[in-house]
C-alpha atoms as a PDB file:
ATOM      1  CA  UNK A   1       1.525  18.610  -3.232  1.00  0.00           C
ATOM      2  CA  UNK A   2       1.067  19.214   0.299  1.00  0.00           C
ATOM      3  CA  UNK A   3       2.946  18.009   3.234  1.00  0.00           C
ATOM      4  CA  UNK A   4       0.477  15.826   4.518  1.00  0.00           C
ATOM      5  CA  UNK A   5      -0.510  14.364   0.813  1.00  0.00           C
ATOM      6  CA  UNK A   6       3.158  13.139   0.535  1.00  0.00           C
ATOM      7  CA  UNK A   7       2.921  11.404   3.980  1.00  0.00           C
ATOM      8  CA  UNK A   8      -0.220   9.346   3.081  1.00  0.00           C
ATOM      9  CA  UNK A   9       0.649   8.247  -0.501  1.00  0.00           C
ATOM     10  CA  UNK A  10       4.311   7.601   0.929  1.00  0.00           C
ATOM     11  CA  UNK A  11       3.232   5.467   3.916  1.00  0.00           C
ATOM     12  CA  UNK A  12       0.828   3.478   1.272  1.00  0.00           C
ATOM     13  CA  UNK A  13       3.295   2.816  -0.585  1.00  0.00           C
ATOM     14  CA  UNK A  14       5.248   1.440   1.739  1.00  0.00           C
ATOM     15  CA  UNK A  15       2.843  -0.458   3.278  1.00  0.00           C
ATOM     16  CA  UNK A  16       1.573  -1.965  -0.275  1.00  0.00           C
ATOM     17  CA  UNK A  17       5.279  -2.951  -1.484  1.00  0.00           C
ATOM     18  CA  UNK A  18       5.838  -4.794   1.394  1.00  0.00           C
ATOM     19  CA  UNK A  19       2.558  -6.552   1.873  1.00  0.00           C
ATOM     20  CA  UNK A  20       3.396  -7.032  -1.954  1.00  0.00           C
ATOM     21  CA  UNK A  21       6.853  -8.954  -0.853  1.00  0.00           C
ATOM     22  CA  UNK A  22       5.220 -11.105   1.746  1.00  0.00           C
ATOM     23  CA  UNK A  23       1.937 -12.065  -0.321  1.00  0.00           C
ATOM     24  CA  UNK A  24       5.153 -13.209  -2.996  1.00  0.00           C
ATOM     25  CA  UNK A  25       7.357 -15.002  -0.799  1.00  0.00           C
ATOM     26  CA  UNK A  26       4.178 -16.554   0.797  1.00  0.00           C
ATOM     27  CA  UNK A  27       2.482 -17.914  -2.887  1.00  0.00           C
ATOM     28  CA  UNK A  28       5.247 -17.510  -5.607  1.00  0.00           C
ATOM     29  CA  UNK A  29       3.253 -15.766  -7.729  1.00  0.00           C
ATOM     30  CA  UNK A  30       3.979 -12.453  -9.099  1.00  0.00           C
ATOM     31  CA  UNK A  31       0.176 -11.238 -10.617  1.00  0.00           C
ATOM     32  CA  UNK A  32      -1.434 -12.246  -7.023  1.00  0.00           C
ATOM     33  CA  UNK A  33       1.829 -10.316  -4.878  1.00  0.00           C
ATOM     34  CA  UNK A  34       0.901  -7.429  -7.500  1.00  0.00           C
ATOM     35  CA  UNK A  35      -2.984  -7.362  -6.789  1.00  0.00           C
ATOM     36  CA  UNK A  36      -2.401  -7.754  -3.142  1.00  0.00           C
ATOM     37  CA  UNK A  37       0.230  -4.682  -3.041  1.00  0.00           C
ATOM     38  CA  UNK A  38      -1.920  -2.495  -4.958  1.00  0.00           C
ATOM     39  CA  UNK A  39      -5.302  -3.216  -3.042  1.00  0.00           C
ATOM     40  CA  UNK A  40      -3.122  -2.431   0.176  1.00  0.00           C
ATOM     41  CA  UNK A  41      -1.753   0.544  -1.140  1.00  0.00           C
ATOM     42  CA  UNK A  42      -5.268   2.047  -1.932  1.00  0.00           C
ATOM     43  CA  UNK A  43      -6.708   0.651   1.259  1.00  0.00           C
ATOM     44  CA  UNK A  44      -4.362   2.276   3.554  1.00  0.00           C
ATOM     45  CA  UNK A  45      -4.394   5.459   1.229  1.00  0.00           C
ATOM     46  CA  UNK A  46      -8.252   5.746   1.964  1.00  0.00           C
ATOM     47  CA  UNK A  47      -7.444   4.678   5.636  1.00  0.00           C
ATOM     48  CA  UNK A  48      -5.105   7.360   6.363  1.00  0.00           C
ATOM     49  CA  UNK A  49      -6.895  10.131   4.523  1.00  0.00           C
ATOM     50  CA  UNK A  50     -10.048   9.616   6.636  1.00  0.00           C
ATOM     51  CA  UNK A  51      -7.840   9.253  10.060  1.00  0.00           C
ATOM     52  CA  UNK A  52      -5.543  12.027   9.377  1.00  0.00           C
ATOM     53  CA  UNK A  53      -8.434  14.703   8.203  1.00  0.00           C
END
């Protein structure tokens, strides 16, 4: 796995488990704070792959 693959699945992650924390403290519900995190996570994954190439 390359250097910058690490970065961009890292930052997604990141950024998904803590949209995923907010979306739950916001609506008490653990299947929408799941959704929410993992449509982040691939959003910003596809975000950062097109910015950083």
């Amino acid at each position: 796995m390359s250097q910058r693959t690490a970065l961009i699945l890292f930052i997604a992650v990141v950024t998904g488990v803590g949209f995923g924390v907010i979306t739950f403290l916001a609506k008490k519900s653990y299947p929408d704070a799941v959704r929410d995190g993992l449509f982040v996570a691939a959003a910003c994954a596809v975000g950062l792959h097109n910015l950083i190439d």
